[in-house]
Protein backbone atom coordinates (compact mmCIF):
# COMPACT_ATOMS: atom_id res chain seq x y z
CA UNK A 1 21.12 -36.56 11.74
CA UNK A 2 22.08 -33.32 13.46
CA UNK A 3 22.96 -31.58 10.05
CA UNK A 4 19.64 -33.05 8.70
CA UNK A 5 17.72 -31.63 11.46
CA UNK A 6 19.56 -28.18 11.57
CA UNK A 7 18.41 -27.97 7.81
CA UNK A 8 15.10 -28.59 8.04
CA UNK A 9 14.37 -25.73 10.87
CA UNK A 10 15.86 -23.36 9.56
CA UNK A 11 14.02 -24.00 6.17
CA UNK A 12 10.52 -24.04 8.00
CA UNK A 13 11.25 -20.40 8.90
CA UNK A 14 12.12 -19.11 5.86
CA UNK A 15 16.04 -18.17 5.86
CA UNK A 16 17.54 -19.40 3.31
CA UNK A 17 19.70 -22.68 2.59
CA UNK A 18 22.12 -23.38 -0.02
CA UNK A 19 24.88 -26.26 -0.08
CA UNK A 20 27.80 -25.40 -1.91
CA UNK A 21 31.13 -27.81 -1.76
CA UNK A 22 34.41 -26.48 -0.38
CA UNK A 23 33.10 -22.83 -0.55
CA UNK A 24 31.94 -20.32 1.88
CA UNK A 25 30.88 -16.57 2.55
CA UNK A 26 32.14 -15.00 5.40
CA UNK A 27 30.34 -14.47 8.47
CA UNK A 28 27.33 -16.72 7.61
CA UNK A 29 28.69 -20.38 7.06
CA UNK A 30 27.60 -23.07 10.18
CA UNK A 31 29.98 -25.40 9.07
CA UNK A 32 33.65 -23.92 8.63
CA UNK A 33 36.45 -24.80 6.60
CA UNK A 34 38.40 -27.45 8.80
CA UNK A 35 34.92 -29.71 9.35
CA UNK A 36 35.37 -29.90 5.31
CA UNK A 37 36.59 -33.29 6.15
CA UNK A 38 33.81 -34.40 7.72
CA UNK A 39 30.75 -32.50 6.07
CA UNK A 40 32.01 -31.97 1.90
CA UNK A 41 28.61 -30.14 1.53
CA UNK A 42 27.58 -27.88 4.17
CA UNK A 43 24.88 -25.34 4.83
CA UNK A 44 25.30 -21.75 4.25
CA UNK A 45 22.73 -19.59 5.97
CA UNK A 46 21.52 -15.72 3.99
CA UNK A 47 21.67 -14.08 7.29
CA UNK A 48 17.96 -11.64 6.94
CA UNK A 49 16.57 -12.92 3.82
CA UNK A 50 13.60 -14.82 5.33
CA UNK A 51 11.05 -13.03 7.91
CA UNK A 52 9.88 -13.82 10.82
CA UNK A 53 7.65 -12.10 12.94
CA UNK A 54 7.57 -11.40 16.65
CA UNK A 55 4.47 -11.65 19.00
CA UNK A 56 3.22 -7.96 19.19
CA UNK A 57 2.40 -8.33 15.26
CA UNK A 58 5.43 -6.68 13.58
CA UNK A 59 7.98 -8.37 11.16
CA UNK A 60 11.32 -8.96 11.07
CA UNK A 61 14.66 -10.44 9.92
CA UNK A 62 16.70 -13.37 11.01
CA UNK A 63 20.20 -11.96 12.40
CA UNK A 64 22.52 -14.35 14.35
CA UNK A 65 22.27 -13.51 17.62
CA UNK A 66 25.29 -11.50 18.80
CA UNK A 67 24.15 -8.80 15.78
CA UNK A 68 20.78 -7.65 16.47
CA UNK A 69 21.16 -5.29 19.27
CA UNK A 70 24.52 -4.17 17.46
CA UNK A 71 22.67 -3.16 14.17
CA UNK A 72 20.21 -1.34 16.47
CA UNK A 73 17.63 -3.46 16.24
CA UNK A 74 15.05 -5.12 19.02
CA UNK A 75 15.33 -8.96 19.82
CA UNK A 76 12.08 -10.61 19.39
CA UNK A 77 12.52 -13.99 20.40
CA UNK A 78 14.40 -16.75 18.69
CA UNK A 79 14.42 -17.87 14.84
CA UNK A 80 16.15 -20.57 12.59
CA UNK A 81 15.50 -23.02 15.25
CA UNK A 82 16.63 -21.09 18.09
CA UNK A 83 20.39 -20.27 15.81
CA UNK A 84 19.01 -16.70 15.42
CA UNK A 85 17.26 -13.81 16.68
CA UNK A 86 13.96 -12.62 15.06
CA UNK A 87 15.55 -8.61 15.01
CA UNK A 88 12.71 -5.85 14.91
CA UNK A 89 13.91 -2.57 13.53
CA UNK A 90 11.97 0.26 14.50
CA UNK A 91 12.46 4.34 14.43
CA UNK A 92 10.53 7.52 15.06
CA UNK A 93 11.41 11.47 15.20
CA UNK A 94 14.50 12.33 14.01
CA UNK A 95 15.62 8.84 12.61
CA UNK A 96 17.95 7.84 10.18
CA UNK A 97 17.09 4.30 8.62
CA UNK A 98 19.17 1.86 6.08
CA UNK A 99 17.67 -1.55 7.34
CA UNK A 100 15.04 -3.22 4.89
CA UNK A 101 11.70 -3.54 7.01
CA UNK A 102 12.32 -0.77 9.52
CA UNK A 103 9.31 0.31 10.97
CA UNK A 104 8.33 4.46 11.37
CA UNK A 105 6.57 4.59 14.62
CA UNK A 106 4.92 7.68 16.47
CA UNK A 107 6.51 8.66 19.84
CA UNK A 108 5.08 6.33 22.90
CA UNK A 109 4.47 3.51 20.51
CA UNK A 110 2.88 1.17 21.02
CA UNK A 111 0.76 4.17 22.59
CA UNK A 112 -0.51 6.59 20.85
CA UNK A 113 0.72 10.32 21.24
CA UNK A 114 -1.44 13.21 21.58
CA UNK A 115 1.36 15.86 21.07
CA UNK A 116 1.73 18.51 18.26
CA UNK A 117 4.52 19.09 16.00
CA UNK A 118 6.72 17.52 13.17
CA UNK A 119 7.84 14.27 13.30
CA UNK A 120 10.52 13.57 10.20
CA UNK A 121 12.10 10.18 9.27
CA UNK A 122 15.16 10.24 6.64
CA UNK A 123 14.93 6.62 4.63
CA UNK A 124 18.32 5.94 2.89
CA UNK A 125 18.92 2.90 0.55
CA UNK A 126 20.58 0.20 1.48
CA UNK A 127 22.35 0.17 -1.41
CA UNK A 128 22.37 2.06 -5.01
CA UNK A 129 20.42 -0.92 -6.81
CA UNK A 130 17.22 0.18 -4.96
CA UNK A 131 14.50 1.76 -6.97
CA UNK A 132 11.71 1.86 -4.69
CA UNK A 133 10.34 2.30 -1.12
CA UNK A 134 7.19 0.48 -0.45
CA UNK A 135 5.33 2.01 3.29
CA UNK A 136 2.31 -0.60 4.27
CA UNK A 137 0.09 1.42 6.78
CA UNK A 138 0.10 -1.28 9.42
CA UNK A 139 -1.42 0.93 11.31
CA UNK A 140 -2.21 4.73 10.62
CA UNK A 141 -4.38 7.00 12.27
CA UNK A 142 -4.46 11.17 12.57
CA UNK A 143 -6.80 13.62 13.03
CA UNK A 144 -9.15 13.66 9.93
CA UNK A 145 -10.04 16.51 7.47
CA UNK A 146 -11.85 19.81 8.26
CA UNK A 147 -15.79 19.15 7.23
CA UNK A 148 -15.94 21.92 4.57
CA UNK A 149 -13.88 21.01 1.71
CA UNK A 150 -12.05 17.72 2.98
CA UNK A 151 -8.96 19.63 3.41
CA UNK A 152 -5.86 17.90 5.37
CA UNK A 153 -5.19 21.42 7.09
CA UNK A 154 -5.05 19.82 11.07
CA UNK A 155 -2.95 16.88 10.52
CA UNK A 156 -0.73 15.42 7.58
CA UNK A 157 1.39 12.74 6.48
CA UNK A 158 3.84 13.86 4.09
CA UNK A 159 6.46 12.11 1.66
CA UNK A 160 9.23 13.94 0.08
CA UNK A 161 12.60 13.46 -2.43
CA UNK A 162 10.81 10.24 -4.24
CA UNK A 163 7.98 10.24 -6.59
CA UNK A 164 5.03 12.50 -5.90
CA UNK A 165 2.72 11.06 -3.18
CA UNK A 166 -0.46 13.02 -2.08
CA UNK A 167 -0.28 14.24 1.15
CA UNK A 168 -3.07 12.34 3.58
CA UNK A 169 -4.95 12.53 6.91
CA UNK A 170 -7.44 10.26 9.55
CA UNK A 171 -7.04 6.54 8.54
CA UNK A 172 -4.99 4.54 6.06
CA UNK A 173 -4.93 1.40 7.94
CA UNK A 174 -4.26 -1.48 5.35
CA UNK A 175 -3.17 0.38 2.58
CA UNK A 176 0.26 1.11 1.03
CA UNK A 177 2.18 3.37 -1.20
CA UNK A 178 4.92 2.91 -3.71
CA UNK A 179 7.83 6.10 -3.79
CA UNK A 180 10.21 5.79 -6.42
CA UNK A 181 13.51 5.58 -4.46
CA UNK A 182 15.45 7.62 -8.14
CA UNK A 183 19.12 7.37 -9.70
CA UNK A 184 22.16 7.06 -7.19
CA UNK A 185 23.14 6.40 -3.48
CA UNK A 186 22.74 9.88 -2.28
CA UNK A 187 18.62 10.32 -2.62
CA UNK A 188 16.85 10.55 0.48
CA UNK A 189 13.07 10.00 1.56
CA UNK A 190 11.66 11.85 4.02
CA UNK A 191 8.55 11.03 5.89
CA UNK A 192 7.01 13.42 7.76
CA UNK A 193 4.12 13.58 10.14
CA UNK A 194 2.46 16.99 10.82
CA UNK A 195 0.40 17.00 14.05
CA UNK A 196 -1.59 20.31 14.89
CA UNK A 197 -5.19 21.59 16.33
CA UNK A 198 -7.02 19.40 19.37
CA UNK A 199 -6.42 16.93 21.42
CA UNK A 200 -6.48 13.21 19.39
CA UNK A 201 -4.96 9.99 19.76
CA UNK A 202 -3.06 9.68 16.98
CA UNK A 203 -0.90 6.89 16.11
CA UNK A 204 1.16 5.01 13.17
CA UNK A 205 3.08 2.26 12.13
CA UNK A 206 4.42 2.30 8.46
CA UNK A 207 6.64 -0.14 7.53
CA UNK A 208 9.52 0.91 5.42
CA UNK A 209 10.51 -2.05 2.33
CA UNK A 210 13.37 -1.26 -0.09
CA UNK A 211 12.78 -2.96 -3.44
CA UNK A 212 15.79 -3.53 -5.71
CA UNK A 213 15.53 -2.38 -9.65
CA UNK A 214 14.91 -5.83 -10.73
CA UNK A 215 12.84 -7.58 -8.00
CA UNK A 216 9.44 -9.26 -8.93
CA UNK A 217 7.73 -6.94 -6.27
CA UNK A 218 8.84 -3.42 -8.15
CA UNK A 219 5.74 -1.49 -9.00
CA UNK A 220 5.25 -0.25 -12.77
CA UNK A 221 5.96 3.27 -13.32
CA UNK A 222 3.96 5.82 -12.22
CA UNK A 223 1.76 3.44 -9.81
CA UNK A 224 1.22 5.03 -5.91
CA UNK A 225 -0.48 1.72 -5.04
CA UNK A 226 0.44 -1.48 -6.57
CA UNK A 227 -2.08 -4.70 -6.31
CA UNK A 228 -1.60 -8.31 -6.98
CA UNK A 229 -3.86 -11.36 -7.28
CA UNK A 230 -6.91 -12.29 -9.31
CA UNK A 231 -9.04 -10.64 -7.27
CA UNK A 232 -8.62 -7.98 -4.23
CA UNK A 233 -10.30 -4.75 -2.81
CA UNK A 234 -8.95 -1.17 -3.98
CA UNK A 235 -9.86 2.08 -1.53
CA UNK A 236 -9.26 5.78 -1.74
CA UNK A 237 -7.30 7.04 1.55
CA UNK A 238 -9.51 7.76 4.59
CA UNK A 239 -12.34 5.85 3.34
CA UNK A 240 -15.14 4.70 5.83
CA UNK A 241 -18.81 4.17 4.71
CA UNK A 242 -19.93 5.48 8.04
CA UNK A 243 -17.22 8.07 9.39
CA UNK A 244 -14.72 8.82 6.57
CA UNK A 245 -14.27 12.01 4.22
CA UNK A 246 -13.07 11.29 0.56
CA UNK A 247 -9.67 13.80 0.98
CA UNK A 248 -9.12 16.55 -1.45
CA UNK A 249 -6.10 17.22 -3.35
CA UNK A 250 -5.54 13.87 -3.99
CA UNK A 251 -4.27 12.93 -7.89
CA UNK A 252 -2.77 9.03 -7.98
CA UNK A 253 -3.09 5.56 -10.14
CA UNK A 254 -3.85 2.56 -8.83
CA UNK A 255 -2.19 -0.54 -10.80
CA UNK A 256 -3.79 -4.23 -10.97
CA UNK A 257 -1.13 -6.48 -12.14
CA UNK A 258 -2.66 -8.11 -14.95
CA UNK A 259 -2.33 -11.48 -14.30
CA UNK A 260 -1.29 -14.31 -16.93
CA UNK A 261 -3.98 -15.81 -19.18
CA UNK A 262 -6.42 -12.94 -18.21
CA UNK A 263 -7.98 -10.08 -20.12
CA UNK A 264 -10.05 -8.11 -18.87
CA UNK A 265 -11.34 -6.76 -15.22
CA UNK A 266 -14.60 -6.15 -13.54
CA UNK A 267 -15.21 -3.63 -10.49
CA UNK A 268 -18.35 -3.46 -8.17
CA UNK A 269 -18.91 -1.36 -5.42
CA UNK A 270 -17.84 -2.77 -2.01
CA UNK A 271 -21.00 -3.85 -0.15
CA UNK A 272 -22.90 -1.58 1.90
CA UNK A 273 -25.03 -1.70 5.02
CA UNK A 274 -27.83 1.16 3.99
CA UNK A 275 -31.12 -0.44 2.28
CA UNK A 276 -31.99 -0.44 -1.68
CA UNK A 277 -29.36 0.07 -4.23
CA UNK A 278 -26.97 2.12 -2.11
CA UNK A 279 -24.15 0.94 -0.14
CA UNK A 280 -22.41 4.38 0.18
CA UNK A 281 -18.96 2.89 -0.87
CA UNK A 282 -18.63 5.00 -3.90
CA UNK A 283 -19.38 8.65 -3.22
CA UNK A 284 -17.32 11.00 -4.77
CA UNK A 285 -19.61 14.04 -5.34
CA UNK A 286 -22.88 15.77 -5.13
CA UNK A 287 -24.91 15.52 -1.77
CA UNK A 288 -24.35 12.35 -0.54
CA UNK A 289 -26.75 12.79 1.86
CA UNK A 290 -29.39 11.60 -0.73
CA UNK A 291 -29.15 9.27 -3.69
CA UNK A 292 -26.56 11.14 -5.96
CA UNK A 293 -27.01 9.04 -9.37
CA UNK A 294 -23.27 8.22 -11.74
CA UNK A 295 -22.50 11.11 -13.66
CA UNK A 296 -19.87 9.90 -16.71
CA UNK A 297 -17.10 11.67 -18.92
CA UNK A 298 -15.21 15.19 -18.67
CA UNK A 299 -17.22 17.18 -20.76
CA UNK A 300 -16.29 20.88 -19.84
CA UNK A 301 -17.48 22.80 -16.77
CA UNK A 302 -21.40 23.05 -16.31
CA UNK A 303 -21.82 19.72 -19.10
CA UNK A 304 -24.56 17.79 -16.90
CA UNK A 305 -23.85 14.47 -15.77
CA UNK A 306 -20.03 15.04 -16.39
CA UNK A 307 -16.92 14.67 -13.70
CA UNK A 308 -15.12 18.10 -14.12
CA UNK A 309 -13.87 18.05 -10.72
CA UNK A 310 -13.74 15.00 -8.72
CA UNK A 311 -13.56 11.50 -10.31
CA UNK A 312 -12.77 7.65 -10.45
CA UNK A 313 -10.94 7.13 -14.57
CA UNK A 314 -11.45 3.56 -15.39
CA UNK A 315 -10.31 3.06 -18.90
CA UNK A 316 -12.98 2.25 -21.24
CA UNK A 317 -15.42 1.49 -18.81
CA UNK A 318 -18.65 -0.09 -19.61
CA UNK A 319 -21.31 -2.52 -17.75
CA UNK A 320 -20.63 -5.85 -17.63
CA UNK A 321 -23.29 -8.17 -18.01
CA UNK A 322 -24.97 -5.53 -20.61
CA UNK A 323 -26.28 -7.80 -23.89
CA UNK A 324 -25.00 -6.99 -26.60
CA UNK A 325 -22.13 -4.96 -24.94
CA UNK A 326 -22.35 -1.26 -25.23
CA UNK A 327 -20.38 -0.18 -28.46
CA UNK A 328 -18.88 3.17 -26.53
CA UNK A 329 -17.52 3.56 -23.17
CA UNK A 330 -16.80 6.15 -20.90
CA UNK A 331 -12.99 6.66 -18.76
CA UNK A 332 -14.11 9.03 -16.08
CA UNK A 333 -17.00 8.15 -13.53
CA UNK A 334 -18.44 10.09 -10.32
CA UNK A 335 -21.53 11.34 -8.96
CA UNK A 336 -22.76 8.85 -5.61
CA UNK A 337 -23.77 5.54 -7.81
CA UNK A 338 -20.83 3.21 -8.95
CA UNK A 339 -22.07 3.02 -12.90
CA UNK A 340 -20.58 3.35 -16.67
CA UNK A 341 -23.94 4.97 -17.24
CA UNK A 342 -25.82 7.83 -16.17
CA UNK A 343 -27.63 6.01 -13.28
CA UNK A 344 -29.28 5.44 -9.67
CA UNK A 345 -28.65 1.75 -9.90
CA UNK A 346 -25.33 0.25 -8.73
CA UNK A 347 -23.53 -2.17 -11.62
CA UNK A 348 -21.00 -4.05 -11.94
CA UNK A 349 -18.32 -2.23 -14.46
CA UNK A 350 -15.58 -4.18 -16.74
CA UNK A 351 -12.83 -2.37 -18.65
CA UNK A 352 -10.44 -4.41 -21.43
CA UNK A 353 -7.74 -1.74 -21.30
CA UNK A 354 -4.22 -3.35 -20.28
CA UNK A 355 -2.79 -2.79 -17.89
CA UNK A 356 -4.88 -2.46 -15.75
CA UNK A 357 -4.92 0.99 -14.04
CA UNK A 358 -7.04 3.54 -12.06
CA UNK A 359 -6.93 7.30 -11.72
CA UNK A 360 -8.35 8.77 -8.86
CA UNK A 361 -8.56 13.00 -9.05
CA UNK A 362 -10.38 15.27 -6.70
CA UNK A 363 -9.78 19.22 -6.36
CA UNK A 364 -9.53 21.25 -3.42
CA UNK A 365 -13.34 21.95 -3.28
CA UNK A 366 -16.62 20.45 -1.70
CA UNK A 367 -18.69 22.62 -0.52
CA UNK A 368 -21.36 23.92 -1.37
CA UNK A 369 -22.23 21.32 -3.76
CA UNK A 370 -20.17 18.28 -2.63
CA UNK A 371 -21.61 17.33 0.86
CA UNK A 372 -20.32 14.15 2.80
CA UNK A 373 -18.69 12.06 0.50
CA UNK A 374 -16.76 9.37 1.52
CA UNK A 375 -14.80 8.33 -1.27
CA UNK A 376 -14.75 4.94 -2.82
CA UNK A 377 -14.02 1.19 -2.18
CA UNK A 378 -14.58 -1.13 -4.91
CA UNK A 379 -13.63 -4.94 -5.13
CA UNK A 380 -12.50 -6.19 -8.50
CA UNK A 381 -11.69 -9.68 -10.10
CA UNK A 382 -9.78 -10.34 -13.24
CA UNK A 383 -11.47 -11.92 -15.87
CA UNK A 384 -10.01 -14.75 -18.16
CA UNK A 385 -9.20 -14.53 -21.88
CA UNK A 386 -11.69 -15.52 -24.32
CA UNK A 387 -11.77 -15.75 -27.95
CA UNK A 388 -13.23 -12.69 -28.67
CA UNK A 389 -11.54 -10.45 -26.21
């Protein structure tokens, strides 16, 4: 009844089990080789495989408890029914990190900082089968862009020796980026954190995953943000409705896993608090301190109605719940009106084109004619096949 009662907590939080006869792995086995008389199947605990999470919000791994503190990492109360130690790994300026789940903090955390400077963390894999570094943005916030041409010229967030990453500023909270990790042991990432200009309570907490070549989680190539589910919400960095400046210089995709027995997608602008048909949650040029209608397609500089500079590629876009559908579609869309067609009226937009994938470009220029844009934030749901799709 003890055994039975050992296995069962430890499965409710997450670490996991596996009974093997007359066989063990070093350093993690409850039950050792002389009780073999008494117990011919015995439980064998993966020692930080399962996480747990401590009270102040951040995650971590189950380590018996005499390790933690050794590995460097911060007790956070107990785990596996009180056999191990929820361990919180955590670095800032200047550290060195090979523990999955580490989180990049800013100096004072959990208060924010207000000092100038570089802050650099060096992320090395655990081990050579690691092809990619995920970062969540549990919490992120620097000094925003200047108000002329959106430029990240004050503060910036930085990633270097992975895959290309744009560099960002003001608030990411909730969102993520995939970093291809490359070939080898001996390739390190380096985040870095550029503070400058006046006084602001900055803070961050980025939290640092390593994902092996073949895990479930890896990110198709070429993907800076990676999204799963039927349905979810996709943003541009810094994005606010109210307060937020679409940043320039940015040039990413943004994957959808297509999920199984579905076909197609459908976007619609994230809803808005401002009366009549605009919600403000897709501007990405033009004044957008006035109704800026969609503009469609590249065309070539000076085409009206054309993105030539900044814009939202949705593969074959067209509207959705247009009868019959629309015969052509267009990739690129921008202007201050989420729309396949040149519009003032909001619509909901579907594109067929697998996977699915978005491409989000702006240049290093607003003013004069971009004023105020904010970006875009758009909530999309996968759509099921049909026979004639």
């Amino acid at each position: 009844m003890i055994i039975g009662a050992l296995v069962q907590a430890v499965s409710a939080n997450g670490i996991q089990n596996e009974f093997r006869g007359h066989r063990s792995l070093p350093g993690t086995q409850i039950a050792s080789r002389r009780d073999t008389r008494f117990l011919p199947i015995f439980t064998v605990y993966q020692w930080g495989q399962g996480l747990c999470s401590a009270a102040s919000g951040e995650y971590g791994s189950c380590q018996p408890n005499n390790e933690c503190v050794l590995r460097g990492g911060i007790p956070a109360g107990p785990c596996a029914g009180g056999y191990g130690t929820c361990c919180i790994f955590m670095a800032s300026c200047g550290g060195v990190v090979r523990e999955n789940g580490t989180y990049f903090v800013n100096p004072n955390h959990p208060d924010s900082t207000d000092g100038t400077g570089s802050c650099q963390l060096t992320i090395l894999k655990m081990h050579p089968d690691i092809c990619q570094v995920r970062l969540d943005f549990d919490h992120f916030s620097l000094h925003g862009p200047e108000i002329v041409n959106h430029i990240c010229n004050t503060d910036q967030f930085l990633v270097s020796g992975g895959s290309p990453a744009p560099t960002i500023c003001g608030s990411a909270t909730g969102e993520h980026m995939y970093i291809d990790a490359g070939m080898g042991q001996s390739n390190p990432i380096i985040l870095t954190v550029i503070t400058s200009g006046p006084s602001f309570a900055r803070s961050w907490r980025v939290r640092i995953s390593q994902i092996p070549c073949g895990a479930i989680a890896k990110a198709d190539q070429g993907c800076l943000q990676y999204h799963t589910g039927v349905s979810g919400r996709v943003r541009s960095f810094n994005f606010d409705p109210t307060n937020g400046r679409q940043l320039s210089n940015q040039d990413y995709s943004i994957c959808i896993r297509t999920e199984r027995n579905f076909c197609s997608i459908q976007y619609t602008a994230c809803p808005g608090s401002l009366p009549g048909n605009r919600s403000r949650t897709f501007t990405l040029s033009g004044n957008s301190n006035s109704i800026v209608q969609a503009m469609v397609g590249g065309g070539t500089q000076g085409t009206p109605n054309s993105c030539t500079n900044d814009w939202l590629m949705v593969p074959c876009a067209k509207i959705a719940d247009r009868q019959p559908m629309a015969s052509t579609c267009e990739d690129k869309i921008c202007g201050g009106t989420f729309n396949a067609e040149v519009s003032s009226v909001e619509r909901t937009v579907v594109s067929t084109i697998r996977p699915f994938r978005l491409a989000f470009h702006t240049d290093s220029i607003e003013a004069p004619t971009d004023v105020d844009n904010r970006g875009f934030c758009l909530d999309y749901v996968q759509q099921p096949c049909t026979s004639n799709k």
